[in-house]
PDB file of N, CA and C in Angstrom:
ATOM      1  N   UNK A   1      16.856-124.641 -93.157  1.00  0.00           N
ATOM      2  CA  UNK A   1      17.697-123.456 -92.982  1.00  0.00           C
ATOM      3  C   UNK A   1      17.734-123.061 -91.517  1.00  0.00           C
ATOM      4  N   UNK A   2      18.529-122.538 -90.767  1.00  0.00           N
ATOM      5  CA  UNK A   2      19.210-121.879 -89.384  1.00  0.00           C
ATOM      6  C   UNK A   2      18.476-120.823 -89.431  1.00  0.00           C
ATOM      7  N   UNK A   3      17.772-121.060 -88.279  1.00  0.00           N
ATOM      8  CA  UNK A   3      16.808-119.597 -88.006  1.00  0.00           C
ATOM      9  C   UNK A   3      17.756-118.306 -88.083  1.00  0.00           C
ATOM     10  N   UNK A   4      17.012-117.428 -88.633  1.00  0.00           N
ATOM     11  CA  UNK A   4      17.478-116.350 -89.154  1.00  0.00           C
ATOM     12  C   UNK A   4      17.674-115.384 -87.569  1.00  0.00           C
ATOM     13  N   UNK A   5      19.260-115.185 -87.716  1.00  0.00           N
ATOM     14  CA  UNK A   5      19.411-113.895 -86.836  1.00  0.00           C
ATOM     15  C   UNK A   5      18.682-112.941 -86.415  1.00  0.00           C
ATOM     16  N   UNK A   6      18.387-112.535 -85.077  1.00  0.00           N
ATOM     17  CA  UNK A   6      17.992-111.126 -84.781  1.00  0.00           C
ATOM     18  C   UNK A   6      18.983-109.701 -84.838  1.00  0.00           C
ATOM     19  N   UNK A   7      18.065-108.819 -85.949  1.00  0.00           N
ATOM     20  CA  UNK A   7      19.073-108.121 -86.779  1.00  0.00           C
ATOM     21  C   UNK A   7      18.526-106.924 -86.089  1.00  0.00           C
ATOM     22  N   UNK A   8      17.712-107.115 -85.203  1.00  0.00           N
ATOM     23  CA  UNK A   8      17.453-105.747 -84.553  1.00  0.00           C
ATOM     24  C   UNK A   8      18.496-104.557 -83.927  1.00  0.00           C
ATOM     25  N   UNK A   9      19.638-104.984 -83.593  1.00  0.00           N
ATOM     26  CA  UNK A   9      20.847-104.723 -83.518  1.00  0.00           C
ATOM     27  C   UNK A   9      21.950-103.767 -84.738  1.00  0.00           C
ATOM     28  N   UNK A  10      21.218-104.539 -85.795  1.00  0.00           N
ATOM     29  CA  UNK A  10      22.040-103.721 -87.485  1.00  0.00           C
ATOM     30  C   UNK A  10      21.197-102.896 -87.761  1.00  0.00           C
ATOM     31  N   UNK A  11      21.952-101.844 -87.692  1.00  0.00           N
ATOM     32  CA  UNK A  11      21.345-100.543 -88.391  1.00  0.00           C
ATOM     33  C   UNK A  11      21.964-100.584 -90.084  1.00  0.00           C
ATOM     34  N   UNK A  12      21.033-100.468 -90.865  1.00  0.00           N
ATOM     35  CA  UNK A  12      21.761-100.199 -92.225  1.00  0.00           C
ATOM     36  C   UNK A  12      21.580 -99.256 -92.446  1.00  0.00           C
ATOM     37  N   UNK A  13      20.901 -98.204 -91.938  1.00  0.00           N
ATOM     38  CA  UNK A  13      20.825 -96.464 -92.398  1.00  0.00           C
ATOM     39  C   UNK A  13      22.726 -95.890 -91.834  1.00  0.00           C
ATOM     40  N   UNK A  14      22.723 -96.588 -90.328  1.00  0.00           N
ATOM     41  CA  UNK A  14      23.963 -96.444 -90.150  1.00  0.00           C
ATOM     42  C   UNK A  14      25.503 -96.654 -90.698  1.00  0.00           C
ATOM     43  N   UNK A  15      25.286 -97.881 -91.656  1.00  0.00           N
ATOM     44  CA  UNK A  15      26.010 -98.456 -92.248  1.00  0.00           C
ATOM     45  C   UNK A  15      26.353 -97.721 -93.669  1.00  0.00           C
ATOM     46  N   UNK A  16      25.327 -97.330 -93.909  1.00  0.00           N
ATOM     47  CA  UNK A  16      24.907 -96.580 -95.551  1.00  0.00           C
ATOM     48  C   UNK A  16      25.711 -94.881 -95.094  1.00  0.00           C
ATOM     49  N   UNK A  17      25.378 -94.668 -94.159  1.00  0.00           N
ATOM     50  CA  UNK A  17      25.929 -92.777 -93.477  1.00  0.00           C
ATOM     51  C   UNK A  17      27.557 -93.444 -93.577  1.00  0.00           C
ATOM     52  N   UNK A  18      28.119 -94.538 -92.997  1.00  0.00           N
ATOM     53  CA  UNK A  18      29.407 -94.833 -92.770  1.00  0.00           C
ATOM     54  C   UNK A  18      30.095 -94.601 -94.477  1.00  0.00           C
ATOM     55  N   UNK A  19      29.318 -95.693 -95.441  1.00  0.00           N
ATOM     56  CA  UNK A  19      29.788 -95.681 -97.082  1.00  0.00           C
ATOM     57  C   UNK A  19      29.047 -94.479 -97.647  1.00  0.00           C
ATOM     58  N   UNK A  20      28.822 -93.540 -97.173  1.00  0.00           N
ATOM     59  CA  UNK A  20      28.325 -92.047 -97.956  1.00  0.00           C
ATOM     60  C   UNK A  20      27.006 -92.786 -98.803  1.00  0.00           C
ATOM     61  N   UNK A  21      26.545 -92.992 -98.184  1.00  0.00           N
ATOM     62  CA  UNK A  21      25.125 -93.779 -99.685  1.00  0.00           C
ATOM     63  C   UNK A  21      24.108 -93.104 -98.630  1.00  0.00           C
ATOM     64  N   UNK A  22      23.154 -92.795 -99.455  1.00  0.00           N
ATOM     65  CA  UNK A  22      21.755 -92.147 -99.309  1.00  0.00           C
ATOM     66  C   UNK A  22      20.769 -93.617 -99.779  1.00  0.00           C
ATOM     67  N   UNK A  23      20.127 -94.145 -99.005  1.00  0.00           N
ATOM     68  CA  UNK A  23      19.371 -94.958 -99.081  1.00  0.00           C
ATOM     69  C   UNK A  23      17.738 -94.424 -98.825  1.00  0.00           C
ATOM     70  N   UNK A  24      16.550 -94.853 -99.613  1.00  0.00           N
ATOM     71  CA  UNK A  24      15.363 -94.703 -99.791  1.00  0.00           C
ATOM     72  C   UNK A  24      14.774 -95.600 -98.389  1.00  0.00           C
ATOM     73  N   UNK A  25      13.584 -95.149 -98.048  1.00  0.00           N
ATOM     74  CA  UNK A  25      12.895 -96.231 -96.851  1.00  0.00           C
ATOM     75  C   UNK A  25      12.536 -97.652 -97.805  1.00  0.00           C
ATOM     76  N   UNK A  26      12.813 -97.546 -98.993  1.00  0.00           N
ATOM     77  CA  UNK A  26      12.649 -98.971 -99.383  1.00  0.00           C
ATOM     78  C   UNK A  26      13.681 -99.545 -99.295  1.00  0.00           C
ATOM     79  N   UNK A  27      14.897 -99.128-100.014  1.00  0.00           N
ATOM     80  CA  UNK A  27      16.265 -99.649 -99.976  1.00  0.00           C
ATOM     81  C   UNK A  27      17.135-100.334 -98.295  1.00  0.00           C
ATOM     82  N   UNK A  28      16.601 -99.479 -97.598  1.00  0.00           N
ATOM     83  CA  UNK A  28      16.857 -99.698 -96.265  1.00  0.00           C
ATOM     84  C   UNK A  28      15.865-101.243 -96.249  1.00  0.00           C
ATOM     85  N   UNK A  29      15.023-101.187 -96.416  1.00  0.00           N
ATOM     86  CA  UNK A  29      14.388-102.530 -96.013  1.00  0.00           C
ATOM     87  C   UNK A  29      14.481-103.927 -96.600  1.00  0.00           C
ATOM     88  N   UNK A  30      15.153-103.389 -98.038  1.00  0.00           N
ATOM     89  CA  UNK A  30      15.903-104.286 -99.174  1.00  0.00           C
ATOM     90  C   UNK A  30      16.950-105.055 -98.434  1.00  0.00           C
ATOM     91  N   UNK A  31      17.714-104.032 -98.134  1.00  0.00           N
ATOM     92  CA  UNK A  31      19.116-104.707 -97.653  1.00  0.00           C
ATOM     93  C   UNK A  31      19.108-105.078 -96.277  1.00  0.00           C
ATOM     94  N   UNK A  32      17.792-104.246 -95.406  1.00  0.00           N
ATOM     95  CA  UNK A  32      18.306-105.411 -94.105  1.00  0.00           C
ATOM     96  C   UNK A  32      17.811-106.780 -94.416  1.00  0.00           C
ATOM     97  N   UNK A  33      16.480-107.248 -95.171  1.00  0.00           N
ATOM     98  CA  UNK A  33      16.354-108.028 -95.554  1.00  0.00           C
ATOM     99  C   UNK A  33      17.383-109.007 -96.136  1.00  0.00           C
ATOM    100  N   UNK A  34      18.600-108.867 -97.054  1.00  0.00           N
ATOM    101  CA  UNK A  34      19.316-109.423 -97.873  1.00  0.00           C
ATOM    102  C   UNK A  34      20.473-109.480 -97.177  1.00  0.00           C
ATOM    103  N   UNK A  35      20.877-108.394 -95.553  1.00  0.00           N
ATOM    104  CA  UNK A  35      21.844-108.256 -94.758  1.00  0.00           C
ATOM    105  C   UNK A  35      21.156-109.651 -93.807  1.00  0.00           C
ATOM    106  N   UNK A  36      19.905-109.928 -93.510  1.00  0.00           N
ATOM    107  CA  UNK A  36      19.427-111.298 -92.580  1.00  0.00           C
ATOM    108  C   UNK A  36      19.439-112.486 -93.568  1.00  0.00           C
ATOM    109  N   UNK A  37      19.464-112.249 -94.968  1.00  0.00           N
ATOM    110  CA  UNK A  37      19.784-113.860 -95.657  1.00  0.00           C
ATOM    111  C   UNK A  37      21.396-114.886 -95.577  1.00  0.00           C
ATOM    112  N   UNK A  38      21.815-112.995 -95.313  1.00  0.00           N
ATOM    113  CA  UNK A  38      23.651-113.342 -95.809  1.00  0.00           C
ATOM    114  C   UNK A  38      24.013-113.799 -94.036  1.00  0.00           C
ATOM    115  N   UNK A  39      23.198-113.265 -93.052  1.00  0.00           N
ATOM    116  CA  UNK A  39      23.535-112.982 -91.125  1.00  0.00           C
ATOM    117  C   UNK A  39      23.665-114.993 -91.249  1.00  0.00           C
ATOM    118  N   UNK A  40      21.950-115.173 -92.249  1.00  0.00           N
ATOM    119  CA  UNK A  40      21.748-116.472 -91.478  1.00  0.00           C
ATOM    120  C   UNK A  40      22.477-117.830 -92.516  1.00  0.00           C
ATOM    121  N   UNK A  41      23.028-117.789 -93.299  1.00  0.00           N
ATOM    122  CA  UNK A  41      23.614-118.414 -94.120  1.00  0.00           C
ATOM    123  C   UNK A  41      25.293-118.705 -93.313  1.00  0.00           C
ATOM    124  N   UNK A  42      25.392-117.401 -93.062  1.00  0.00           N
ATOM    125  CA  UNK A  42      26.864-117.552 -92.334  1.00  0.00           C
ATOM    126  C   UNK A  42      26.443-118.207 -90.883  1.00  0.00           C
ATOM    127  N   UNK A  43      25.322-118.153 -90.050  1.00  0.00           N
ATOM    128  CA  UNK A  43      24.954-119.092 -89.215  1.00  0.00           C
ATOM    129  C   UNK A  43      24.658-120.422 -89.416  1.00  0.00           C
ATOM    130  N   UNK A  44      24.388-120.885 -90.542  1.00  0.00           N
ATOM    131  CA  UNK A  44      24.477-122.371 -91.397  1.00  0.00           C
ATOM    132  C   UNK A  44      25.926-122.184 -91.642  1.00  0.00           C
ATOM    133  N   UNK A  45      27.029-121.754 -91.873  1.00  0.00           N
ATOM    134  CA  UNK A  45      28.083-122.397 -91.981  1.00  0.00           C
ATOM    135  C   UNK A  45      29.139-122.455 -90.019  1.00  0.00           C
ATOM    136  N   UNK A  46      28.417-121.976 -89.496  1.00  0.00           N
ATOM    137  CA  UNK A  46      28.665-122.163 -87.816  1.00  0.00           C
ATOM    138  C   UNK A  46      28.175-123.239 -87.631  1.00  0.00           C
ATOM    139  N   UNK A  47      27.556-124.055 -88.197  1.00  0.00           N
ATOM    140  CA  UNK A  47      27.283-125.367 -87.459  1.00  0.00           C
ATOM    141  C   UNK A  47      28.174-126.564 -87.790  1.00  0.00           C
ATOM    142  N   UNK A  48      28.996-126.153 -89.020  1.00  0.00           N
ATOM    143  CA  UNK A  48      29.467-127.203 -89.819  1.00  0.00           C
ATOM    144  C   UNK A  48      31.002-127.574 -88.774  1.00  0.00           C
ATOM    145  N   UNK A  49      31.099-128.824 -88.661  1.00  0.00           N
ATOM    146  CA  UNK A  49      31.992-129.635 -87.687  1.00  0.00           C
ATOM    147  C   UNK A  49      33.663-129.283 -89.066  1.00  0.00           C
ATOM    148  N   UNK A  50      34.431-128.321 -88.565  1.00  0.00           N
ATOM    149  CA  UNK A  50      35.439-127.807 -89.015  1.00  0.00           C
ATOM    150  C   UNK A  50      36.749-128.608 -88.253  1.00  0.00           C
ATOM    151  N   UNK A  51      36.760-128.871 -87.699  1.00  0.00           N
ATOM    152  CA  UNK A  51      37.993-129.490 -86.781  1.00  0.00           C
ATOM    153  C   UNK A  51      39.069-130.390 -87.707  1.00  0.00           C
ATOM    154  N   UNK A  52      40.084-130.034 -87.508  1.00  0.00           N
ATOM    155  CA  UNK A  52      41.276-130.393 -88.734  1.00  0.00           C
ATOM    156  C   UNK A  52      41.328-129.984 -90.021  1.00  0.00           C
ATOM    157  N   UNK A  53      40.421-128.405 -89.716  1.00  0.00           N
ATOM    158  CA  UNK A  53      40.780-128.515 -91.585  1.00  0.00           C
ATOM    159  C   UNK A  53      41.374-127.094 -91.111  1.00  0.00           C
ATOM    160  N   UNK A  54      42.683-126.791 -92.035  1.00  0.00           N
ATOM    161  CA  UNK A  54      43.409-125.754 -91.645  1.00  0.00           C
ATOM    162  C   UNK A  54      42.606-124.276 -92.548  1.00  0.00           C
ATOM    163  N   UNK A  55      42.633-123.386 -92.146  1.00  0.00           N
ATOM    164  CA  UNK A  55      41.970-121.820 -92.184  1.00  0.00           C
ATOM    165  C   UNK A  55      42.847-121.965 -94.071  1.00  0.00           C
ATOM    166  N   UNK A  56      42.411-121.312 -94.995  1.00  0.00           N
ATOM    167  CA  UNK A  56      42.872-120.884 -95.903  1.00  0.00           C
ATOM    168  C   UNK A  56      42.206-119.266 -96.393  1.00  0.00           C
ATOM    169  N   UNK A  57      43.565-118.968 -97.018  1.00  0.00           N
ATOM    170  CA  UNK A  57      43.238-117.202 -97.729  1.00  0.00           C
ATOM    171  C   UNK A  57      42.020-117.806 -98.652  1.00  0.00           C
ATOM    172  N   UNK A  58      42.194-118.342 -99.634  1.00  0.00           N
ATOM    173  CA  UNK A  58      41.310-119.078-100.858  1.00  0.00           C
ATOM    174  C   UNK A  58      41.268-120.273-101.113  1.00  0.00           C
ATOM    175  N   UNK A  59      40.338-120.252-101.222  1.00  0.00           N
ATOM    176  CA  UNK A  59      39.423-122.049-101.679  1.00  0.00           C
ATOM    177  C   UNK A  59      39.851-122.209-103.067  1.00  0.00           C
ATOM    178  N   UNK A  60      40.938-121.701-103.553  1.00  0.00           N
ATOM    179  CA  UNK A  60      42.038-122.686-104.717  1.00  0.00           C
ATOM    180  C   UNK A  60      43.455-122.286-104.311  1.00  0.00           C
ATOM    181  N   UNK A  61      44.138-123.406-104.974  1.00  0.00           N
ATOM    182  CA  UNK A  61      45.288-122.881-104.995  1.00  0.00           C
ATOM    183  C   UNK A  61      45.909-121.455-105.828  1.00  0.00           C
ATOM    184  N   UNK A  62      46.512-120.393-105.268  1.00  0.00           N
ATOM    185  CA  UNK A  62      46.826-119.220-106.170  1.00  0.00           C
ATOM    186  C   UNK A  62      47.978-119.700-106.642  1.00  0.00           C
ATOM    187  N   UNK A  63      48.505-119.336-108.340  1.00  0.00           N
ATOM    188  CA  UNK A  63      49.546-119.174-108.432  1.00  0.00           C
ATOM    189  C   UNK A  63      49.718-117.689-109.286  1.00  0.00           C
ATOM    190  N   UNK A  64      51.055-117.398-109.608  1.00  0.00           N
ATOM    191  CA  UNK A  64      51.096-116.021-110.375  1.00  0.00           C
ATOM    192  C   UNK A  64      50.530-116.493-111.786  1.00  0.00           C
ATOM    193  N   UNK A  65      49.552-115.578-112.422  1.00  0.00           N
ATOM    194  CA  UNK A  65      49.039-115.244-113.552  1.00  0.00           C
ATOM    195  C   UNK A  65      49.676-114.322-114.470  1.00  0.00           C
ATOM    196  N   UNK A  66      50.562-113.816-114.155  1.00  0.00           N
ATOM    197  CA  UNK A  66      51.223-112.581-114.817  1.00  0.00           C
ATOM    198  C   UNK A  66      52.483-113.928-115.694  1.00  0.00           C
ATOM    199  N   UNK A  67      52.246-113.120-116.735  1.00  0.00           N
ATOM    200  CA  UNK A  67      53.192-113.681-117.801  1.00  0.00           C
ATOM    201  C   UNK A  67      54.581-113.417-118.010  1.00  0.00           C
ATOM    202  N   UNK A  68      55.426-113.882-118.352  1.00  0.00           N
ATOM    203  CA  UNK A  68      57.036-113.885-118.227  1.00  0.00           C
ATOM    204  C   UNK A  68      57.178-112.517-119.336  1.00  0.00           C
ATOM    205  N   UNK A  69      57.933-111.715-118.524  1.00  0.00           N
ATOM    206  CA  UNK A  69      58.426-110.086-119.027  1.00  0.00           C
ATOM    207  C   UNK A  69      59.163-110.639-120.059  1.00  0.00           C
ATOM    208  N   UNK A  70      58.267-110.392-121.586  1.00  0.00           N
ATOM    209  CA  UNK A  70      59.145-110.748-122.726  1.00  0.00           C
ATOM    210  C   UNK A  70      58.293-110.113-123.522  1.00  0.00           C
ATOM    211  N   UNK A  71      59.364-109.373-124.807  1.00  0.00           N
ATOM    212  CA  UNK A  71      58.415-108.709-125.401  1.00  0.00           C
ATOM    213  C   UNK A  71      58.036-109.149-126.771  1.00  0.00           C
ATOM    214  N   UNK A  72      56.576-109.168-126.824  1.00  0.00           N
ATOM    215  CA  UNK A  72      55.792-109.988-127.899  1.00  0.00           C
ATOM    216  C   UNK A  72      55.407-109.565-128.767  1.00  0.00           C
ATOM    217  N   UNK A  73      56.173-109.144-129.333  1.00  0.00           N
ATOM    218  CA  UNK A  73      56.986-108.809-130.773  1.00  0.00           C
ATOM    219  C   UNK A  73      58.219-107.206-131.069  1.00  0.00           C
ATOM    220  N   UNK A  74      58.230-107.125-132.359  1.00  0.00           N
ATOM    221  CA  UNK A  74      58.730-105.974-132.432  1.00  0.00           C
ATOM    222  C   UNK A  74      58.431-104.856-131.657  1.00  0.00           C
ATOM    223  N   UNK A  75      59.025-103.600-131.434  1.00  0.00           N
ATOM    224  CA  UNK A  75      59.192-102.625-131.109  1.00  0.00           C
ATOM    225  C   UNK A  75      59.039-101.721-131.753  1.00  0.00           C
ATOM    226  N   UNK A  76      58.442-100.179-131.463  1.00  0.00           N
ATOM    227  CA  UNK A  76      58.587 -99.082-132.625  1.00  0.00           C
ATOM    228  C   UNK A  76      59.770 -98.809-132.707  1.00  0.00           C
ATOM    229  N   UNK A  77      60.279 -98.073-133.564  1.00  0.00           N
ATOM    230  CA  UNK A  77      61.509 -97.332-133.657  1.00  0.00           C
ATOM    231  C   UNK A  77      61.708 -96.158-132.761  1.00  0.00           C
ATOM    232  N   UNK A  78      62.359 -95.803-132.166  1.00  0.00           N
ATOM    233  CA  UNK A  78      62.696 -94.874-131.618  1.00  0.00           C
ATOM    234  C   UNK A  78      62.342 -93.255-132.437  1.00  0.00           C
ATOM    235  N   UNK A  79      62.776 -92.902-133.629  1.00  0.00           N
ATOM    236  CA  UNK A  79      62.462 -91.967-134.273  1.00  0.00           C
ATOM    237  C   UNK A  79      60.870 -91.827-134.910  1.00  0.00           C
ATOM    238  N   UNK A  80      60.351 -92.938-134.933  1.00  0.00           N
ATOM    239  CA  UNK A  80      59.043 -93.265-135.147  1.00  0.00           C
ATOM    240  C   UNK A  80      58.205 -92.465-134.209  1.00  0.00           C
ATOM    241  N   UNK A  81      58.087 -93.170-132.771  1.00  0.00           N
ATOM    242  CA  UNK A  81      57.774 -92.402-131.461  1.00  0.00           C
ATOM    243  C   UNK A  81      58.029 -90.859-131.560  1.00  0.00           C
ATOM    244  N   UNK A  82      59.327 -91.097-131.544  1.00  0.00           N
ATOM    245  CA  UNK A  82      59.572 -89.034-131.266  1.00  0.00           C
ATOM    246  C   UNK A  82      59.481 -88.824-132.297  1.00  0.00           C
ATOM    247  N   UNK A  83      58.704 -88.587-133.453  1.00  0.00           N
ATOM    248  CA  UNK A  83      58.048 -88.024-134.659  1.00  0.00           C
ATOM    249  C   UNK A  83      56.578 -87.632-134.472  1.00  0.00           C
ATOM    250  N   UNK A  84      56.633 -88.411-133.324  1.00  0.00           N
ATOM    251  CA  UNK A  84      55.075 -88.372-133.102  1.00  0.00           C
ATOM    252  C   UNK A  84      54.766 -87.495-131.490  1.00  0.00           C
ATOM    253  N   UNK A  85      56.008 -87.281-130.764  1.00  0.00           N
ATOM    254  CA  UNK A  85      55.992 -86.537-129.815  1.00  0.00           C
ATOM    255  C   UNK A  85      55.579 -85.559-129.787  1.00  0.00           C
ATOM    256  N   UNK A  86      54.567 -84.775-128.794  1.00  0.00           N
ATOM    257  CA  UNK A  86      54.866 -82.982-128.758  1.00  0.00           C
ATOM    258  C   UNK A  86      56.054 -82.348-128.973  1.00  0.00           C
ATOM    259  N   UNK A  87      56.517 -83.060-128.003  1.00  0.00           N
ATOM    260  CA  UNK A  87      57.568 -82.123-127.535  1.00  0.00           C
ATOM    261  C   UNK A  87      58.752 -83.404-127.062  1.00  0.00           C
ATOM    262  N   UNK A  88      60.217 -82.855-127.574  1.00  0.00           N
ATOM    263  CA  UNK A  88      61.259 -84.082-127.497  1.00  0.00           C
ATOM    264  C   UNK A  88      62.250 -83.072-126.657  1.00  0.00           C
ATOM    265  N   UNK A  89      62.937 -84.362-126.006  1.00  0.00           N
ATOM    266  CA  UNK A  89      64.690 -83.282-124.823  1.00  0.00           C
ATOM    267  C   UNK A  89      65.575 -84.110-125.908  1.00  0.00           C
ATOM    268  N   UNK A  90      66.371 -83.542-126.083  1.00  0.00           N
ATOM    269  CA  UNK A  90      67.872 -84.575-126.487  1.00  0.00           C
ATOM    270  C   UNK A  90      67.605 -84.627-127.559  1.00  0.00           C
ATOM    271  N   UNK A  91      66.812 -84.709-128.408  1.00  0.00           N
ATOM    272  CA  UNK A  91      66.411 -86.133-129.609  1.00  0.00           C
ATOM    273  C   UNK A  91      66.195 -87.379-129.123  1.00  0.00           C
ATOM    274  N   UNK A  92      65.766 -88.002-127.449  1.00  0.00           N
ATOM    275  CA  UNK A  92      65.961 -89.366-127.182  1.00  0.00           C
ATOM    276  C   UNK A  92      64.987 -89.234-126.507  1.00  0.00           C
ATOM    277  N   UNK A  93      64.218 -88.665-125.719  1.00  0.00           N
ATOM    278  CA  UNK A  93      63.045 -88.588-124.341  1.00  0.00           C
ATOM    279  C   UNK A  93      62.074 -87.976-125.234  1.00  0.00           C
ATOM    280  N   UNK A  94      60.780 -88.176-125.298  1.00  0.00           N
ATOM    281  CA  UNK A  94      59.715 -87.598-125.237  1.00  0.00           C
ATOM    282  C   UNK A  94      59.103 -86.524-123.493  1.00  0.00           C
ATOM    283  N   UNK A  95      58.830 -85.303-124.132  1.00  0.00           N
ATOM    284  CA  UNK A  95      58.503 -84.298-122.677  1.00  0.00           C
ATOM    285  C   UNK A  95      57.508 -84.560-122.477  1.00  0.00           C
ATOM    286  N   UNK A  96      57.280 -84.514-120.863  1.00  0.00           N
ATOM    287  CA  UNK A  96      55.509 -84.711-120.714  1.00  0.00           C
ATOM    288  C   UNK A  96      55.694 -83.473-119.936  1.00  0.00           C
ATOM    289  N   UNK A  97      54.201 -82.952-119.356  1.00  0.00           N
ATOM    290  CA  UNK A  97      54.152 -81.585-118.604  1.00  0.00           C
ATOM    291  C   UNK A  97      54.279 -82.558-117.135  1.00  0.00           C
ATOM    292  N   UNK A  98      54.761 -81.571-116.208  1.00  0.00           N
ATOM    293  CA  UNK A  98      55.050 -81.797-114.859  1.00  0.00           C
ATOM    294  C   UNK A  98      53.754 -81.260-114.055  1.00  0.00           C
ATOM    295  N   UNK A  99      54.058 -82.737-112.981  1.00  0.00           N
ATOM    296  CA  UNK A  99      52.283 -82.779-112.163  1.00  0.00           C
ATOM    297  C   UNK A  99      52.711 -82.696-111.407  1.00  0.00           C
ATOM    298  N   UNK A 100      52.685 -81.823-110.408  1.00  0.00           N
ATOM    299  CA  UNK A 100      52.637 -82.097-108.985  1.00  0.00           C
ATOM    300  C   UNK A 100      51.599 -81.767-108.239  1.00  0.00           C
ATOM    301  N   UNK A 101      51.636 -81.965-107.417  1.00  0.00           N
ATOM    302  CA  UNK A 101      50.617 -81.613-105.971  1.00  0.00           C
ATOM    303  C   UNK A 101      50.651 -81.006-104.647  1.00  0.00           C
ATOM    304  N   UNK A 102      50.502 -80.168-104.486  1.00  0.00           N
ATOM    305  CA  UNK A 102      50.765 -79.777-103.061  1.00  0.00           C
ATOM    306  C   UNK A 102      50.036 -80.574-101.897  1.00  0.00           C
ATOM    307  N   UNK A 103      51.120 -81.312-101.095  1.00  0.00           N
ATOM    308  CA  UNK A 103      50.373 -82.208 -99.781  1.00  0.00           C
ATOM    309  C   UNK A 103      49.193 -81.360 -99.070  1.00  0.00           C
ATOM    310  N   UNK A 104      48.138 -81.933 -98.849  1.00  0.00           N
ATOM    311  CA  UNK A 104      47.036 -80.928 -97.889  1.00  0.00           C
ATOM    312  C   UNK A 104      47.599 -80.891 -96.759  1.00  0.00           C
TER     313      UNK A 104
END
């Protein structure tokens, strides 16, 4: 293994104040520990002779996972639904209550 980084430099109390986390004097020593396994692992992959291999987003090919917009099976009825509404406009819309927000 690639001698392990000098981590004297990483603060993880600092890091932990940045993500709002309250860390214990043990936890702090957990993770710089586990922050110098991950420092020196990524220093084992700095040695590796990369030349001609082009940068990729992911180590597979992505394709879309989302399934073709079709609907898989029947439908309720329309009067079914708004039977079951609170509250109906028209006879055709179900009402919902109105959300808004005032911008801060």
């Amino acid at each position: 293994m690639a001698q392990r980084p000098d981590l004297a430099h990483v603060d993880v109390r600092y890091i932990a104040d940045l993500a709002r986390l309250e860390l214990t004097d043990a936890e702090v020593a957990r993770f710089q520990s586990e922050l110098g396994d991950i420092l020196g692992y990524v220093d084992q992959l700095r040695e590796l002779d990369v030349t001609g291999v082009e940068p990729l987003a992911h180590a597979i090919t992505r394709t879309n996972v989302m399934r073709d917009d079709v609907a898989s099976g029947p439908s309720l009825a329309r009067e079914r639904v708004l039977a079951n509404a609170p509250a109906v406009v028209g006879g055709t819309s179900v009402r919902v209550p109105v959300v808004l927000e005032e911008a801060s």
